[in-house]
PDB file of N, CA and C in Angstrom:
ATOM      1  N   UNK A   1       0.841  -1.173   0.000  1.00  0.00           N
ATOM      2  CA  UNK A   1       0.000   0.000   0.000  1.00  0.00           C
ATOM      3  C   UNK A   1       0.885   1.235   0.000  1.00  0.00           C
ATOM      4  N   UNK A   2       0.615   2.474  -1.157  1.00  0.00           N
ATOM      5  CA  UNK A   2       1.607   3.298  -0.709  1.00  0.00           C
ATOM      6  C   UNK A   2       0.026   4.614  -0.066  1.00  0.00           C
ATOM      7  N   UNK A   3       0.650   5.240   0.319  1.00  0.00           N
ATOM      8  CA  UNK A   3      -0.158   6.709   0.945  1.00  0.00           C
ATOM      9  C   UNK A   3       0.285   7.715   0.012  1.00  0.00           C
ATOM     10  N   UNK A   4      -1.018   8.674  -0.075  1.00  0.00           N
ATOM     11  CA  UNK A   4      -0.823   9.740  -0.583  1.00  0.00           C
ATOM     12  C   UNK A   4      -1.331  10.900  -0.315  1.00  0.00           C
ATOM     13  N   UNK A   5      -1.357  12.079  -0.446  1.00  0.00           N
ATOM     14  CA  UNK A   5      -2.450  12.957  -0.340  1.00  0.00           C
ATOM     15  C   UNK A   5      -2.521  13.802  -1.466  1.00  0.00           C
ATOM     16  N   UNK A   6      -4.048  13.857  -1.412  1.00  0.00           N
ATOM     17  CA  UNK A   6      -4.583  14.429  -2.437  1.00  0.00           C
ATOM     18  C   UNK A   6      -5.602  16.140  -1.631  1.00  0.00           C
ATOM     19  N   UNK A   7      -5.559  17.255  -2.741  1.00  0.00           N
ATOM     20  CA  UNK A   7      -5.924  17.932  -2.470  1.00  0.00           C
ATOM     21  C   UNK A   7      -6.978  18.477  -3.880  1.00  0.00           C
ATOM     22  N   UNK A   8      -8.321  18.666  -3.251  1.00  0.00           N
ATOM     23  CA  UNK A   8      -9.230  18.708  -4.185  1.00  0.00           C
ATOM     24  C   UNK A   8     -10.126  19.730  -3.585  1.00  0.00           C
ATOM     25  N   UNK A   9     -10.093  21.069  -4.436  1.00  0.00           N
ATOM     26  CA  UNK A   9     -10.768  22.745  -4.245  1.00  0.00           C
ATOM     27  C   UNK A   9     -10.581  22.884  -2.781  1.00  0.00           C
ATOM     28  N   UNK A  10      -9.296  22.496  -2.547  1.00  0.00           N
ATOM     29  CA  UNK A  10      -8.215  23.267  -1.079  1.00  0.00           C
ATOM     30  C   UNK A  10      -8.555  22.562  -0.260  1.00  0.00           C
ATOM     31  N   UNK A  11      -9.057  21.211  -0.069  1.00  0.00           N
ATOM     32  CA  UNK A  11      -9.120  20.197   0.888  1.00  0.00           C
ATOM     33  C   UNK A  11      -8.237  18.959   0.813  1.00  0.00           C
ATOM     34  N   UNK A  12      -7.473  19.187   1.663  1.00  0.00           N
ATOM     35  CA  UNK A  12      -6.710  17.679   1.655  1.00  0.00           C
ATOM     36  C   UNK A  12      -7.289  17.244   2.112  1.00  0.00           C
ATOM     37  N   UNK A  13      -6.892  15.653   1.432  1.00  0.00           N
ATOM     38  CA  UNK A  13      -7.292  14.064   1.267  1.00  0.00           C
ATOM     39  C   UNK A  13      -5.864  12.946   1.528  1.00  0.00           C
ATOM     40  N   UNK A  14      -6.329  12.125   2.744  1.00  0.00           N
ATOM     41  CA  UNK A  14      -5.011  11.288   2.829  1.00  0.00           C
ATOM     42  C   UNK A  14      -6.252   9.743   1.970  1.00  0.00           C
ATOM     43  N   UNK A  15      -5.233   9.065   1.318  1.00  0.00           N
ATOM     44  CA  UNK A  15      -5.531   8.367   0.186  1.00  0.00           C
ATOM     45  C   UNK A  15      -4.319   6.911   0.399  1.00  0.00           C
ATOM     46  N   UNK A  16      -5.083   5.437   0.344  1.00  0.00           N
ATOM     47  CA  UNK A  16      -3.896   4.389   0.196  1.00  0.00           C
ATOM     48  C   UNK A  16      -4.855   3.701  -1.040  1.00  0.00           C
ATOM     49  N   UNK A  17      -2.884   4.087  -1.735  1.00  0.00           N
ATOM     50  CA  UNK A  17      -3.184   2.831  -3.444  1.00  0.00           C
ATOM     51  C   UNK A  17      -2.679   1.814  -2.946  1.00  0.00           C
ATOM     52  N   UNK A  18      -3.179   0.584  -3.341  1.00  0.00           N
ATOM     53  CA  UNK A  18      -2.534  -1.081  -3.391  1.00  0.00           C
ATOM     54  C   UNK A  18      -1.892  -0.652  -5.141  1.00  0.00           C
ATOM     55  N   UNK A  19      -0.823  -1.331  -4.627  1.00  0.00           N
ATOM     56  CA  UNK A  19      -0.043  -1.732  -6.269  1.00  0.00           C
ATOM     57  C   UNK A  19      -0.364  -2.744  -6.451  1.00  0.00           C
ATOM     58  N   UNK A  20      -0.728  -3.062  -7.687  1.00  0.00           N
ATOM     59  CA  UNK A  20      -0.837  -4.553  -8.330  1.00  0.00           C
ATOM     60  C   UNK A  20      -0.224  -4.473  -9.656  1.00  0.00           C
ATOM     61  N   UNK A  21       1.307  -5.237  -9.459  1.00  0.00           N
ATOM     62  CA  UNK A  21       2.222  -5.423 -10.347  1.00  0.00           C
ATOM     63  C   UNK A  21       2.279  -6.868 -10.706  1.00  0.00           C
ATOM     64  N   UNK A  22       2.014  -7.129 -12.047  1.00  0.00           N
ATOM     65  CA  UNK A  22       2.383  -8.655 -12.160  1.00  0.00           C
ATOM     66  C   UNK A  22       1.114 -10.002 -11.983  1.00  0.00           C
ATOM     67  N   UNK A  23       0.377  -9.051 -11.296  1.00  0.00           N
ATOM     68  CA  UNK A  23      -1.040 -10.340 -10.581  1.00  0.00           C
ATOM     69  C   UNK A  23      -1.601  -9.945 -11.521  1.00  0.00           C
ATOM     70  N   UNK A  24      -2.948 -10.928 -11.727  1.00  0.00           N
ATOM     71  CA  UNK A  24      -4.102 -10.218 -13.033  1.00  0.00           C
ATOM     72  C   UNK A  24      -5.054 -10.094 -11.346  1.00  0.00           C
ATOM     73  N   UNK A  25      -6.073  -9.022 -11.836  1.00  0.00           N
ATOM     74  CA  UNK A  25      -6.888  -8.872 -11.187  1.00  0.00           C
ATOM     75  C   UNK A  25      -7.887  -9.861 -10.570  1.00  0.00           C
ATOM     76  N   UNK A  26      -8.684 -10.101  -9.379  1.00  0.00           N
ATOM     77  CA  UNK A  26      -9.729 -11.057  -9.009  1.00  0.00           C
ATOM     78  C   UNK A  26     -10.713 -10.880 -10.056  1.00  0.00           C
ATOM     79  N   UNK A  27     -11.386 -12.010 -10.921  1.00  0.00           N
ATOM     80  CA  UNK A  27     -12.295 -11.730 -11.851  1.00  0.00           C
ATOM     81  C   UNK A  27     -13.384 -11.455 -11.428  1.00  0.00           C
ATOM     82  N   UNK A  28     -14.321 -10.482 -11.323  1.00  0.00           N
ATOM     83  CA  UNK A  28     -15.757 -10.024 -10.757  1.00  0.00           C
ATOM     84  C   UNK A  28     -16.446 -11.143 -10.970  1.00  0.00           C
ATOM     85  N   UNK A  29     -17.451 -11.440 -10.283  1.00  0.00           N
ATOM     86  CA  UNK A  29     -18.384 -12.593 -10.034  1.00  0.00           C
ATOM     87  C   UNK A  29     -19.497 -12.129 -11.128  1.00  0.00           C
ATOM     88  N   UNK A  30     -19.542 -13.115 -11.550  1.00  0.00           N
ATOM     89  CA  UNK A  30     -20.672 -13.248 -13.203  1.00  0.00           C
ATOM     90  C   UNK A  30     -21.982 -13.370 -12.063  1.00  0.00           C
ATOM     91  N   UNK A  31     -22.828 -12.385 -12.941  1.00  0.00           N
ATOM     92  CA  UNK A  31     -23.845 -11.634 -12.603  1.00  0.00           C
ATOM     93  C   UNK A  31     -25.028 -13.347 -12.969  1.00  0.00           C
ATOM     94  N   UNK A  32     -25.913 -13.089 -11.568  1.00  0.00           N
ATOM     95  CA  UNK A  32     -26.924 -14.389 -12.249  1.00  0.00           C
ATOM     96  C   UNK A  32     -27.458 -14.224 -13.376  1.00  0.00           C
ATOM     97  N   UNK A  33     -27.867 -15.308 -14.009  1.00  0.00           N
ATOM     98  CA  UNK A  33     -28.955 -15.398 -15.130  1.00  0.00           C
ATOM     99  C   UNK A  33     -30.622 -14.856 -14.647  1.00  0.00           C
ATOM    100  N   UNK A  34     -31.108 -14.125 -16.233  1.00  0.00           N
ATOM    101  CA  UNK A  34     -32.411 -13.845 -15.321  1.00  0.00           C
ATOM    102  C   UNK A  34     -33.235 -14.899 -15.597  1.00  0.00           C
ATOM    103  N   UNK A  35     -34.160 -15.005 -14.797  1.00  0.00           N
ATOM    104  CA  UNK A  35     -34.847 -16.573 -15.204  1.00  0.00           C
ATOM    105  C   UNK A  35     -35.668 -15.737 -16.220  1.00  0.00           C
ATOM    106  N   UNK A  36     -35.784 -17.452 -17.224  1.00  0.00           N
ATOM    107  CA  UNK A  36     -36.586 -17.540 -17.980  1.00  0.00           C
ATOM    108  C   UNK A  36     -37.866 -16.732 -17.852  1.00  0.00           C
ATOM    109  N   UNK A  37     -38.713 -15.910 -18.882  1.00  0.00           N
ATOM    110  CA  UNK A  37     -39.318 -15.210 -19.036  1.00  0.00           C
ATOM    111  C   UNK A  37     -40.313 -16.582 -19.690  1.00  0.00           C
ATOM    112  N   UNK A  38     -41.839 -16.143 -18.698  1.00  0.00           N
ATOM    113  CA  UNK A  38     -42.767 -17.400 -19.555  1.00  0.00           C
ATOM    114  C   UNK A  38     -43.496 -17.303 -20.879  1.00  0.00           C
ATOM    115  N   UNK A  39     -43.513 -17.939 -21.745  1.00  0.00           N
ATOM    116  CA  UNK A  39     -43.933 -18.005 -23.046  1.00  0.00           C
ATOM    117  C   UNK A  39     -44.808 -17.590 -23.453  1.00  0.00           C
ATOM    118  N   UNK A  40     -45.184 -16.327 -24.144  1.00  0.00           N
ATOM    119  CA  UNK A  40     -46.471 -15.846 -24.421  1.00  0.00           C
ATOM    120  C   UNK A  40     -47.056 -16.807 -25.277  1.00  0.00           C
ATOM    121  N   UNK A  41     -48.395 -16.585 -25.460  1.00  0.00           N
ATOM    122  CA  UNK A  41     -49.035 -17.438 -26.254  1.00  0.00           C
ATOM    123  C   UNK A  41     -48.938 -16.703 -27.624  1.00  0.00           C
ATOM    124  N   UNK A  42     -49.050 -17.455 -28.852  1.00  0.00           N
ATOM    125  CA  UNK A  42     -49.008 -17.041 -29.698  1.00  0.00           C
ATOM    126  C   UNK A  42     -50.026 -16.229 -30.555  1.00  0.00           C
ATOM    127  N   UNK A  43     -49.228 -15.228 -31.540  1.00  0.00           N
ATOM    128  CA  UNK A  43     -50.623 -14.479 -32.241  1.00  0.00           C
ATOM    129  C   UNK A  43     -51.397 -13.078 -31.399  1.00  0.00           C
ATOM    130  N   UNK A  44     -50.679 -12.892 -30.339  1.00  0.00           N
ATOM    131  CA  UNK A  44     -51.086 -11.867 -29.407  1.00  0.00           C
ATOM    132  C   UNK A  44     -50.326 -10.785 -29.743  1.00  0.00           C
ATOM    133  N   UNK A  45     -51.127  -9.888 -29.387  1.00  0.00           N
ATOM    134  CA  UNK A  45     -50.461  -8.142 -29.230  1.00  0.00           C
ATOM    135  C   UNK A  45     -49.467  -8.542 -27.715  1.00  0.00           C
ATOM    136  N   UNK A  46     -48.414  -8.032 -27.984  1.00  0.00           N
ATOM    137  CA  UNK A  46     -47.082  -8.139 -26.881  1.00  0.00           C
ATOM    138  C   UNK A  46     -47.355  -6.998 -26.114  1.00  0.00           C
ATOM    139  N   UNK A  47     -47.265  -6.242 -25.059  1.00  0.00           N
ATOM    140  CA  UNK A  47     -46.834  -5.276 -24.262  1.00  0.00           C
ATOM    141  C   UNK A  47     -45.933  -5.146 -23.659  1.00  0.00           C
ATOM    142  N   UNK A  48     -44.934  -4.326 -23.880  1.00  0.00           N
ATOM    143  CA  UNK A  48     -43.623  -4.433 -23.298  1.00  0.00           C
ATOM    144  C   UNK A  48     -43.386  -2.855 -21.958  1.00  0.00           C
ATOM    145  N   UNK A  49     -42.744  -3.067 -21.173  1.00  0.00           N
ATOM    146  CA  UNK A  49     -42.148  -1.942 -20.041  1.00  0.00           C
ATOM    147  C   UNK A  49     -41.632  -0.990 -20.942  1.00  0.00           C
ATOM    148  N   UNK A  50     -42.342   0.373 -21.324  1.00  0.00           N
ATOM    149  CA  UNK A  50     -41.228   1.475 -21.954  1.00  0.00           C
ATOM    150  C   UNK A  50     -40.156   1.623 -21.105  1.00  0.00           C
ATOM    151  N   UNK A  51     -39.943   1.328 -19.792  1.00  0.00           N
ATOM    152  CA  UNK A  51     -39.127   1.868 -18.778  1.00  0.00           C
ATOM    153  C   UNK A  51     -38.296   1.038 -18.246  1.00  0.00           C
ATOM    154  N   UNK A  52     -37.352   0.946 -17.491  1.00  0.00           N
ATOM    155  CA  UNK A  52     -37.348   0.256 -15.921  1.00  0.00           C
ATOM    156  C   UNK A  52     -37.836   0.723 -15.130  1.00  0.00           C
ATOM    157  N   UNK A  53     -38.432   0.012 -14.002  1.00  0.00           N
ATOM    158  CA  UNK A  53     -39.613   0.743 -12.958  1.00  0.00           C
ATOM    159  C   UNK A  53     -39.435  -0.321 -12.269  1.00  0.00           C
ATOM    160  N   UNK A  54     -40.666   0.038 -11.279  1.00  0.00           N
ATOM    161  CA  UNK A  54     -41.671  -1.477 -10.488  1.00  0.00           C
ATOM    162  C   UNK A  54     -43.197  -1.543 -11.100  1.00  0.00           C
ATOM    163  N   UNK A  55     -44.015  -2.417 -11.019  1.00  0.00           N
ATOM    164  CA  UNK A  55     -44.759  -2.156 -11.545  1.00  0.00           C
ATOM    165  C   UNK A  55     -45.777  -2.424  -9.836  1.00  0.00           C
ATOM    166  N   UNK A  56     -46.436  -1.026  -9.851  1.00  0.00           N
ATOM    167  CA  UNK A  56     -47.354  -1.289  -8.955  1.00  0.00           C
ATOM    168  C   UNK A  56     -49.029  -1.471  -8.711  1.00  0.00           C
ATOM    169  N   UNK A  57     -48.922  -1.641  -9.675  1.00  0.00           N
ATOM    170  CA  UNK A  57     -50.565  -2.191  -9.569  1.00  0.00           C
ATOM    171  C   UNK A  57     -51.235  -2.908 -11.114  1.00  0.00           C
ATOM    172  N   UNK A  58     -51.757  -4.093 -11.321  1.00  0.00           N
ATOM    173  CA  UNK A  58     -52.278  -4.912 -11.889  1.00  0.00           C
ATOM    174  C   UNK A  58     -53.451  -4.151 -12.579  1.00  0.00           C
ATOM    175  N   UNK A  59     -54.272  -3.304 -13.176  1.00  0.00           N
ATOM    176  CA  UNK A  59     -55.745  -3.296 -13.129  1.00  0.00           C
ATOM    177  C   UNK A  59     -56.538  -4.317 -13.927  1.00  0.00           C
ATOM    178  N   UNK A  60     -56.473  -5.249 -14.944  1.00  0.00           N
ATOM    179  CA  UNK A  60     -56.804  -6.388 -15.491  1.00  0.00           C
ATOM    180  C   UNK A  60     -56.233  -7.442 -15.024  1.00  0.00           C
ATOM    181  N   UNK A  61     -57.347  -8.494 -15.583  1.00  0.00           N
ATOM    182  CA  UNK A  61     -57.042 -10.087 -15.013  1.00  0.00           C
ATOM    183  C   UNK A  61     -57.213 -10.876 -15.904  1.00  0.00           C
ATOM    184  N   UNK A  62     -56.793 -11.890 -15.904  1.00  0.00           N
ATOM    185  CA  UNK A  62     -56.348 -12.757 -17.289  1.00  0.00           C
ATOM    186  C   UNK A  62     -57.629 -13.037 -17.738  1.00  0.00           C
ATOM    187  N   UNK A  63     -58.009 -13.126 -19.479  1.00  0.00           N
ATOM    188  CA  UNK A  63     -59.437 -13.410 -19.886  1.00  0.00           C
ATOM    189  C   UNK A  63     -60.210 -12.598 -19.384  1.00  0.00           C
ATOM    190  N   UNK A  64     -59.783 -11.011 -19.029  1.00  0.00           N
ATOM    191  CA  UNK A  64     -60.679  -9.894 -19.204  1.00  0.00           C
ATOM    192  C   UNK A  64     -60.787  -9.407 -20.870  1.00  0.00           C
ATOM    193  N   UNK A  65     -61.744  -8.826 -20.894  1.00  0.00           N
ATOM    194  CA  UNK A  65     -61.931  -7.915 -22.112  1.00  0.00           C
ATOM    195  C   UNK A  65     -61.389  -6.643 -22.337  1.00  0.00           C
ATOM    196  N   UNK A  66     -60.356  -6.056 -23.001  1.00  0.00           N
ATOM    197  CA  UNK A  66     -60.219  -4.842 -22.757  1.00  0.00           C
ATOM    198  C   UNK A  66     -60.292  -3.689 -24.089  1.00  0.00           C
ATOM    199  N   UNK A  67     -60.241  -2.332 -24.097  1.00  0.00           N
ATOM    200  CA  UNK A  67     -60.344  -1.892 -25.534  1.00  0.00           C
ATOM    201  C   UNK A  67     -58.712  -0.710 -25.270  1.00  0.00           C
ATOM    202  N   UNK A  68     -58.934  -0.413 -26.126  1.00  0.00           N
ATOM    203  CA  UNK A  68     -57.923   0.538 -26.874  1.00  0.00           C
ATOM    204  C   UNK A  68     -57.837   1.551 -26.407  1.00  0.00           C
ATOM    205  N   UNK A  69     -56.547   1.842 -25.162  1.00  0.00           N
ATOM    206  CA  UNK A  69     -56.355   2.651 -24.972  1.00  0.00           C
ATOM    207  C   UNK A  69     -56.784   2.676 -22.999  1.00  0.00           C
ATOM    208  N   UNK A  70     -57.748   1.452 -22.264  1.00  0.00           N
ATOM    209  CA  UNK A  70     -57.956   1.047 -21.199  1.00  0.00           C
ATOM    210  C   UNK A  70     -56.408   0.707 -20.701  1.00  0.00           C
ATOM    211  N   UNK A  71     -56.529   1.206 -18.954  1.00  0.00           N
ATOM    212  CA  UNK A  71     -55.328   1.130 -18.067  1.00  0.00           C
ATOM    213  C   UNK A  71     -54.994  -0.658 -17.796  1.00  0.00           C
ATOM    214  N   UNK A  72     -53.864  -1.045 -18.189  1.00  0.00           N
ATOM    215  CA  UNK A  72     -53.348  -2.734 -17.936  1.00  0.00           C
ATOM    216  C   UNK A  72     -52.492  -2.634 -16.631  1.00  0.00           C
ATOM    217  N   UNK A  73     -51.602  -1.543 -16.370  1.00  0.00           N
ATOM    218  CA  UNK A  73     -50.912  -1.321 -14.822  1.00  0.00           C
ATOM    219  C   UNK A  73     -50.450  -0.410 -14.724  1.00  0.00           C
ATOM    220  N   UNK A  74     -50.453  -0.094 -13.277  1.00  0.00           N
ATOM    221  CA  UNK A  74     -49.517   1.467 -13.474  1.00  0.00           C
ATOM    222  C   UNK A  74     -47.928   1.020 -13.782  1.00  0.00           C
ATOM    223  N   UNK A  75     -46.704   1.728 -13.893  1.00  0.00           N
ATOM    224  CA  UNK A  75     -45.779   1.473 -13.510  1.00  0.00           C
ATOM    225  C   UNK A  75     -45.095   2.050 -12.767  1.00  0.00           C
ATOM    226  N   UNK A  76     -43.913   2.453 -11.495  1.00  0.00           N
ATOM    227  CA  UNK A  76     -43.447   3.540 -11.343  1.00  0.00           C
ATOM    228  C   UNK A  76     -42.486   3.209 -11.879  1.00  0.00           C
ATOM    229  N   UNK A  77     -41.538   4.778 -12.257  1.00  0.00           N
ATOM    230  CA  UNK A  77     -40.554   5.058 -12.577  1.00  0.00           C
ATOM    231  C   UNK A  77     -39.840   6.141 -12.711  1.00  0.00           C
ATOM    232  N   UNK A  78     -38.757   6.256 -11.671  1.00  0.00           N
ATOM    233  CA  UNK A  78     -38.278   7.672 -11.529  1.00  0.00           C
ATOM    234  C   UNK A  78     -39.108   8.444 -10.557  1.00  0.00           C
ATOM    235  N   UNK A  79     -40.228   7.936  -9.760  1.00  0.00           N
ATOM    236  CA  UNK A  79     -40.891   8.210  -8.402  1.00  0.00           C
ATOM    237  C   UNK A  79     -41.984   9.150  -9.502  1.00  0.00           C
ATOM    238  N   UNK A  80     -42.299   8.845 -10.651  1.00  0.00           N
ATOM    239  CA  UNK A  80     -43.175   8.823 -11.326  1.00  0.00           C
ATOM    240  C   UNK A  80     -44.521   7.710 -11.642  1.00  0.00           C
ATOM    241  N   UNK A  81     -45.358   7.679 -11.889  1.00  0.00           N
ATOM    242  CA  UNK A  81     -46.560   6.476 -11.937  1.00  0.00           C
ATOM    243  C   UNK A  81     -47.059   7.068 -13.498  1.00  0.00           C
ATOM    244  N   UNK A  82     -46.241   5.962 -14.483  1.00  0.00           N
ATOM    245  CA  UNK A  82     -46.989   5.662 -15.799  1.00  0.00           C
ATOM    246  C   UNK A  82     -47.991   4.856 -15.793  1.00  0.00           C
ATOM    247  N   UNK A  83     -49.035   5.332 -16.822  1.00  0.00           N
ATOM    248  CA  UNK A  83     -50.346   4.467 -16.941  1.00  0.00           C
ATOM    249  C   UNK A  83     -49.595   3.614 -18.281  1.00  0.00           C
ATOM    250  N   UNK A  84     -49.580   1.773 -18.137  1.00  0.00           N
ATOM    251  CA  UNK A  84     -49.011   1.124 -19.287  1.00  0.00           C
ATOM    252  C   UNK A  84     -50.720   1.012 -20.075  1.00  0.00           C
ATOM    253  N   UNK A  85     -51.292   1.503 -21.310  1.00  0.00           N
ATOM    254  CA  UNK A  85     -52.198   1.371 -21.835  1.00  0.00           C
ATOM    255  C   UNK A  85     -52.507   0.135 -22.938  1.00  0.00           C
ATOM    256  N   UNK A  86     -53.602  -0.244 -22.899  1.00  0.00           N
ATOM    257  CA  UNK A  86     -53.760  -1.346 -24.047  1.00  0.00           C
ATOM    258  C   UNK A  86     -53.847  -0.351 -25.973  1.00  0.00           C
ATOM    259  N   UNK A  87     -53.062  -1.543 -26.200  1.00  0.00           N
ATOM    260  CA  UNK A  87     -53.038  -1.241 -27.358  1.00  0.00           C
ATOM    261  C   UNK A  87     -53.957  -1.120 -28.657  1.00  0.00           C
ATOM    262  N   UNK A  88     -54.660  -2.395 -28.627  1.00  0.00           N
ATOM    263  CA  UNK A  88     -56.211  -2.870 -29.394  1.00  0.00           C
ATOM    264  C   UNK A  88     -57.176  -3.295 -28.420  1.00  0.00           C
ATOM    265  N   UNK A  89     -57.926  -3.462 -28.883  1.00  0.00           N
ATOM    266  CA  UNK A  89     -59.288  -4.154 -28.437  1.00  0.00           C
ATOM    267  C   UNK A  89     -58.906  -5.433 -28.360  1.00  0.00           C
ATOM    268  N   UNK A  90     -59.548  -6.600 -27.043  1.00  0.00           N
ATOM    269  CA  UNK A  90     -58.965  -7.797 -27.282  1.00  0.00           C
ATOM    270  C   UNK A  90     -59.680  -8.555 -25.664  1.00  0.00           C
ATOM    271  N   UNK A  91     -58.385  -9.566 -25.850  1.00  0.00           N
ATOM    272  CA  UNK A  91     -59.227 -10.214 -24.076  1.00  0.00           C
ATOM    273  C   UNK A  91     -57.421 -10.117 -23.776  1.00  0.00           C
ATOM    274  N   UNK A  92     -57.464 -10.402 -22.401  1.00  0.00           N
ATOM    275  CA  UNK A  92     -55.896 -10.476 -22.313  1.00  0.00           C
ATOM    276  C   UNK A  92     -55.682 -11.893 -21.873  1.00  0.00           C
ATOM    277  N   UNK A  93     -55.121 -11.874 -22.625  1.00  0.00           N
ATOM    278  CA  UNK A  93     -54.433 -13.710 -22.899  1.00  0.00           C
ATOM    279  C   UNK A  93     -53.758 -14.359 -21.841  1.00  0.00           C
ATOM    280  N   UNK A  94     -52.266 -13.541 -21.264  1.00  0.00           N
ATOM    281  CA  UNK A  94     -51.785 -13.710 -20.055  1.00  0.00           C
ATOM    282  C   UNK A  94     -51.077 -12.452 -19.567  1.00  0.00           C
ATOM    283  N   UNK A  95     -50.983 -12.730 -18.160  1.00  0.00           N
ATOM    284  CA  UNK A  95     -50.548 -11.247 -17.479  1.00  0.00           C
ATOM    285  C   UNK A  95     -48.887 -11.771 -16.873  1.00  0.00           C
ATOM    286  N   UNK A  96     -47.847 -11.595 -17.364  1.00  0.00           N
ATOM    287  CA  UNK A  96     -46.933 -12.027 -17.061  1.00  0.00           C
ATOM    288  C   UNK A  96     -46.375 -11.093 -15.652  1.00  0.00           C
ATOM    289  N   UNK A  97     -46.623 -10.167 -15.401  1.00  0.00           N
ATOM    290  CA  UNK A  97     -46.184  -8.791 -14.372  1.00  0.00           C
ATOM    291  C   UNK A  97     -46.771  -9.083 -13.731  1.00  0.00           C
ATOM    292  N   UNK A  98     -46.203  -8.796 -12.365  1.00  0.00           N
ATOM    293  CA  UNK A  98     -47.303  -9.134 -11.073  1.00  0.00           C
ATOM    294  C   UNK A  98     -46.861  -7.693  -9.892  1.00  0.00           C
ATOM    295  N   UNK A  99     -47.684  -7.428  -9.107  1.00  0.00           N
ATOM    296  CA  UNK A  99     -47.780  -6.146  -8.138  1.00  0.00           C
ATOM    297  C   UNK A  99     -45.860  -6.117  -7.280  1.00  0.00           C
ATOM    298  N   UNK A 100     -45.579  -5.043  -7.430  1.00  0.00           N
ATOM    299  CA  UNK A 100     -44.579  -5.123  -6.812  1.00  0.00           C
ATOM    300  C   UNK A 100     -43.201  -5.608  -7.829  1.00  0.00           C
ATOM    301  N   UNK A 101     -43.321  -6.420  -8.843  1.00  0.00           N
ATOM    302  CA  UNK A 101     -42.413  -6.870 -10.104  1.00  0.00           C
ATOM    303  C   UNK A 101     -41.113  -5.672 -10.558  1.00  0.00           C
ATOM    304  N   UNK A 102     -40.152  -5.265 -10.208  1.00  0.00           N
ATOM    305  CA  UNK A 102     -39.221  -4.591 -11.354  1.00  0.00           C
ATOM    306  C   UNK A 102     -38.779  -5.509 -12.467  1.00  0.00           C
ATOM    307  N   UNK A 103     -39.220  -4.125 -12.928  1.00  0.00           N
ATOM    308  CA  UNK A 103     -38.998  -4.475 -14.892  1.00  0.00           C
ATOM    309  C   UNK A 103     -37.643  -3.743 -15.293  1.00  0.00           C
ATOM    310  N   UNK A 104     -37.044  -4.313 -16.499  1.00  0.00           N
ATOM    311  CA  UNK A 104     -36.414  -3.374 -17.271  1.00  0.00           C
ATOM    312  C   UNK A 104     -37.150  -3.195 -18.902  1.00  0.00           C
ATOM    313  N   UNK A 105     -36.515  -2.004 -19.439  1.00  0.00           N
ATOM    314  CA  UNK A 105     -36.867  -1.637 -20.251  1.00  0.00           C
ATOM    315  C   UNK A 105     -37.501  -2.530 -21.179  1.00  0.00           C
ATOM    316  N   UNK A 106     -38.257  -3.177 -22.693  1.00  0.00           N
ATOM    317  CA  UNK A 106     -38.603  -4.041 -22.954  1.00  0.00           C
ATOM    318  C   UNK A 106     -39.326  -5.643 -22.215  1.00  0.00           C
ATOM    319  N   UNK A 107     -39.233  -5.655 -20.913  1.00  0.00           N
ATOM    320  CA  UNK A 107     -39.992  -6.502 -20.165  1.00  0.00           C
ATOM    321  C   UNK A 107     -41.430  -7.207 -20.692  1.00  0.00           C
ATOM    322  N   UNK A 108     -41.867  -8.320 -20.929  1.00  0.00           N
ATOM    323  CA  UNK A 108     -42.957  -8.604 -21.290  1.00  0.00           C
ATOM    324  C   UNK A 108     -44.083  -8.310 -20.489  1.00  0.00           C
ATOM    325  N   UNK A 109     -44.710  -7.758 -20.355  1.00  0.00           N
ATOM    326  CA  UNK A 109     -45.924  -7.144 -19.049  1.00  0.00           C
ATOM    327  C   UNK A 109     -47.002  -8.152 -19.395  1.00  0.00           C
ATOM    328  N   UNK A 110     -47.724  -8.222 -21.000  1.00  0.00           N
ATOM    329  CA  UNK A 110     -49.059  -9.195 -20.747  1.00  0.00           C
ATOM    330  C   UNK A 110     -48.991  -8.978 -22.970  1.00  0.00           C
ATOM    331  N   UNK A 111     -49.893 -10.073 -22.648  1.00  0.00           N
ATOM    332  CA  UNK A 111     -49.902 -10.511 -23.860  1.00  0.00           C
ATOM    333  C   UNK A 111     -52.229 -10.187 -24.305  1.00  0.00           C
ATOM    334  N   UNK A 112     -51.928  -9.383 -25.487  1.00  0.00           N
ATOM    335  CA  UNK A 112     -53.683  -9.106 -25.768  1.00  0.00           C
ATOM    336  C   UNK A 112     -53.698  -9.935 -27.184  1.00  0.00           C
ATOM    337  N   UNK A 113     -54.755 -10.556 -27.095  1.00  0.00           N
ATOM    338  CA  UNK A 113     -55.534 -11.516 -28.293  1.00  0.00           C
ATOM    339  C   UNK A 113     -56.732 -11.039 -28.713  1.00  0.00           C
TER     340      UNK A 113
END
């Protein structure tokens, strides 16, 4: 370890570097896999997360009816609450998102038939 000090807009800073000469670094631990995402059914309108968020609230249930432009969940994001809207007219096939769920961007939320 050597010591140093550093001074940053007139404040010193005491500071210890490790040298690493010669070693390769500890390799960072590989990030888990995300599980499998379940299989929409086919032939459906997709809905995907514009965002990363959480998604906090459900308002449809599987083999509801819904039309164009009706609320499918809120999402938050950014301590914001998006309304995710249906796209067509349809029934909803399956609801893959559940209360409380973080999403990232593209996330499958529910599938409309």
């Amino acid at each position: 370890m050597k010591k140093y000090r550093v001074t940053v807009n007139g404040t010193a800073y005491e500071i210890e570097l490790e040298e690493l000469t010669g070693a390769a670094p500890a390799p960072a631990a590989a990030a888990p896999a995300p599980a499998p995402a379940a299989a929409a059914p086919a032939g459906g309108e997709q809905v995907t997360s514009p965002m990363p968020g959480t998604i906090l609230d459900v308002k449809v249930s599987q083999g509801a009816s819904v039309k164009k432009g009706d609320v499918l969940m809120i999402l938050e994001a950014m301590k914001m609450e998006n309304e995710i809207m249906c796209p067509c007219d349809g029934k909803v096939a399956s609801i893959l998102a559940s209360k409380g769920m973080a999403v990232e961007s593209g996330t499958l939320l529910c599938v409309i038939q």
